[in-house]
N, C-alpha and C. Protein backbone atom coordinates (compact mmCIF):
# COMPACT_ATOMS: atom_id res chain seq x y z
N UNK A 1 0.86 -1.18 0.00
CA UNK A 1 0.00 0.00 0.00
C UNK A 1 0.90 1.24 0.00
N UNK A 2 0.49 2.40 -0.74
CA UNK A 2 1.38 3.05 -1.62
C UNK A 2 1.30 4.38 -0.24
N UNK A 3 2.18 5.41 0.64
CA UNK A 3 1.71 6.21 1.81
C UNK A 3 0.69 6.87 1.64
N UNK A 4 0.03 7.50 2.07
CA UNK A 4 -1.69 8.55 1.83
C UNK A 4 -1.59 8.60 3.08
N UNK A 5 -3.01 9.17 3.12
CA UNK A 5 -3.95 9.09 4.35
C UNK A 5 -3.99 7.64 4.76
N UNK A 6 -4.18 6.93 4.17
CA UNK A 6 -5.12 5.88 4.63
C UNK A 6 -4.00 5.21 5.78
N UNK A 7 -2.31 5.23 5.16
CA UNK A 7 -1.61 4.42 5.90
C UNK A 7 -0.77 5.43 7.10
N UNK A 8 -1.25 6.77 7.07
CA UNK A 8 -0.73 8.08 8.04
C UNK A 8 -1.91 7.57 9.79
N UNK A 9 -3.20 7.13 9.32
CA UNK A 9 -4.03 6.93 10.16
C UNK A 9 -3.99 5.29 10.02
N UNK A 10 -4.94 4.92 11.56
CA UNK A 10 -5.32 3.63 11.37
C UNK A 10 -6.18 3.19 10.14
N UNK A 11 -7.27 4.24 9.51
CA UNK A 11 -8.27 3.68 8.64
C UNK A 11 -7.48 2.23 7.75
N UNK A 12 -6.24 2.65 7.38
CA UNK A 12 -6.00 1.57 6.31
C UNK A 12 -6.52 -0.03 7.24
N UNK A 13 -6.28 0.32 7.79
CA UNK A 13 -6.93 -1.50 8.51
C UNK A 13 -8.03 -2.21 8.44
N UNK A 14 -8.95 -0.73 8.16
CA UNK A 14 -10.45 -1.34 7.62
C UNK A 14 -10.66 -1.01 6.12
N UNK A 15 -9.79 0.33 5.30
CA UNK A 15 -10.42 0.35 4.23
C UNK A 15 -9.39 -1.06 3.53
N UNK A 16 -8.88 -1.33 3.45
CA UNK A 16 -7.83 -3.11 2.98
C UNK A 16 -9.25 -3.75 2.76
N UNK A 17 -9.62 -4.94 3.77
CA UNK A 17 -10.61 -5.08 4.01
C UNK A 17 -12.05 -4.65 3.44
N UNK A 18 -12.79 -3.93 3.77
CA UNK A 18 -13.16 -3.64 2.77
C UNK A 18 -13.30 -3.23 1.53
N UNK A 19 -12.32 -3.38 1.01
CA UNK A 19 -12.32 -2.72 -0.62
C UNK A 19 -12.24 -4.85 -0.88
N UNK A 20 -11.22 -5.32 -0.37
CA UNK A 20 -11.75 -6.79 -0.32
C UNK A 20 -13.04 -7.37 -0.60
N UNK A 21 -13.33 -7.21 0.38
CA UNK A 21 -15.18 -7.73 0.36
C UNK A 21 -16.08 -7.04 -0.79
N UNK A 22 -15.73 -5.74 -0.89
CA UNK A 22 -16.59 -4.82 -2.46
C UNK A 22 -16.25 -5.72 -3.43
N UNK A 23 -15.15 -6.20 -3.78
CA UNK A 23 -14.66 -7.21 -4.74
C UNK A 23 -14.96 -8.51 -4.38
N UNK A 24 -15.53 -9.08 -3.17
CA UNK A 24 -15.64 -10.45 -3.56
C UNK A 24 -17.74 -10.44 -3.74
N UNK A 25 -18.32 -9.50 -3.33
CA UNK A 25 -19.56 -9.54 -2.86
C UNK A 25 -20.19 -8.44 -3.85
N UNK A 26 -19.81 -7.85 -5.15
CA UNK A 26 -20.48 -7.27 -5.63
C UNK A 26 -20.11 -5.60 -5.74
N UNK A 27 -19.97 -5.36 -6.94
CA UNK A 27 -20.09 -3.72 -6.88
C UNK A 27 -20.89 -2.70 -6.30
N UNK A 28 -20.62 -1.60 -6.68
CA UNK A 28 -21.61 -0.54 -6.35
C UNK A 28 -23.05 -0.86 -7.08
N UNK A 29 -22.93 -0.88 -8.56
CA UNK A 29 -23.97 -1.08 -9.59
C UNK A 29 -24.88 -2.47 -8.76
N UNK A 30 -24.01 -3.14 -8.64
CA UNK A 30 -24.37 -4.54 -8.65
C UNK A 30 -25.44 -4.35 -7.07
N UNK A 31 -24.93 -3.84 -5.98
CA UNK A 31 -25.74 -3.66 -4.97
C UNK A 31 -26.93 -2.62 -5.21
N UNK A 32 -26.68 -1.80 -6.14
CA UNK A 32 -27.82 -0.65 -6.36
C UNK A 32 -28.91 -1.04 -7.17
N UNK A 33 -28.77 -2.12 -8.34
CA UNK A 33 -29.76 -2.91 -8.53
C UNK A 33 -30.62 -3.89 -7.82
N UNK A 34 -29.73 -4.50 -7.00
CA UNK A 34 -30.66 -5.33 -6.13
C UNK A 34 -31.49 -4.81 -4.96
N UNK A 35 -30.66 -3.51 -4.77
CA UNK A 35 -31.43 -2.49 -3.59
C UNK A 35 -33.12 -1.82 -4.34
N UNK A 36 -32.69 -1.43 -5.64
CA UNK A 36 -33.41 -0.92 -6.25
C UNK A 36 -34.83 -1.77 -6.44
N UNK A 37 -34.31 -3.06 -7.21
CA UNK A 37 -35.27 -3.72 -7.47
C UNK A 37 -36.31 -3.98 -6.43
N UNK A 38 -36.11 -4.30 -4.85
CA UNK A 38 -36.51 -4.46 -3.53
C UNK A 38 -37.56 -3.48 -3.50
N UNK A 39 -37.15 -2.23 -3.55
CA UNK A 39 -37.81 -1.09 -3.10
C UNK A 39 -38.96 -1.14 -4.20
N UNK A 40 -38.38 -1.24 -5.53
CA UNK A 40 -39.75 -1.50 -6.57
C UNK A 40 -40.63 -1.91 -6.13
N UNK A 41 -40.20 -3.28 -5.87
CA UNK A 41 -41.09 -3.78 -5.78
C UNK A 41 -42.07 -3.68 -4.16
N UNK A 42 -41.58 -3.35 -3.30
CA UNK A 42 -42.33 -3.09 -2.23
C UNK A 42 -43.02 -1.88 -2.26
N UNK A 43 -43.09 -0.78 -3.00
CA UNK A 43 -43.81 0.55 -3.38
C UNK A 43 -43.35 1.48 -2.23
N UNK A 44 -44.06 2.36 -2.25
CA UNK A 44 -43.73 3.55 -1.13
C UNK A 44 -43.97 3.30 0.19
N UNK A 45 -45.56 2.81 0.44
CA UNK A 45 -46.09 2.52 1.63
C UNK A 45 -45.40 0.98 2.28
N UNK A 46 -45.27 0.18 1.44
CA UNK A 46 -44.07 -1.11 1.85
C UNK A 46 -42.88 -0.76 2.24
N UNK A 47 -42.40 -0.11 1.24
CA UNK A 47 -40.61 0.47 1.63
C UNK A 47 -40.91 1.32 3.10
N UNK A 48 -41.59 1.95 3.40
CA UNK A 48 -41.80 3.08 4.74
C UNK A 48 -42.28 1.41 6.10
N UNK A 49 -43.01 0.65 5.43
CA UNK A 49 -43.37 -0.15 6.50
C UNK A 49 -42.16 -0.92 7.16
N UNK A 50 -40.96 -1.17 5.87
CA UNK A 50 -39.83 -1.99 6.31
C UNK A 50 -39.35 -0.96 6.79
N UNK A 51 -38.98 0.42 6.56
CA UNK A 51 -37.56 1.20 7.32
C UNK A 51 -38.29 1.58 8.63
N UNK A 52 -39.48 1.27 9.17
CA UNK A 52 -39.86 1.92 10.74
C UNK A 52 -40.27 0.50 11.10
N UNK A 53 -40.15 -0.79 10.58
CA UNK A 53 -40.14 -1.55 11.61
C UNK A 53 -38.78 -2.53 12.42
N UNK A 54 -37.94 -1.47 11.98
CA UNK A 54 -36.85 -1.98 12.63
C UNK A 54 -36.19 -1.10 14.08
């Protein structure tokens, strides 16, 4: 890992790691479609029922 920020602070310990997992589990695109599709399909009043019953 090349010096920056990341290796001046602790962060590099978690961003390693996760930039890992972004690559084994899917992109940005790749999560924004499946997020997307969810919400489609649950509509406005569904999507509001899942984010306040947690």
């Amino acid at each position: 890992m090349e010096p920056g920020f990341t290796l001046e602070y602790d962060l590099h310990n978690l961003t390693g790691p996760l930039l890992d997992w972004r690559s084994d589990h899917g992109n940005d695109a790749y999560w924004a479609n499946v997020l997307g599709t969810k919400v489609a399909k649950m509509g406005g009043p569904g999507l509001w029922a899942e984010i306040t019953a947690r």
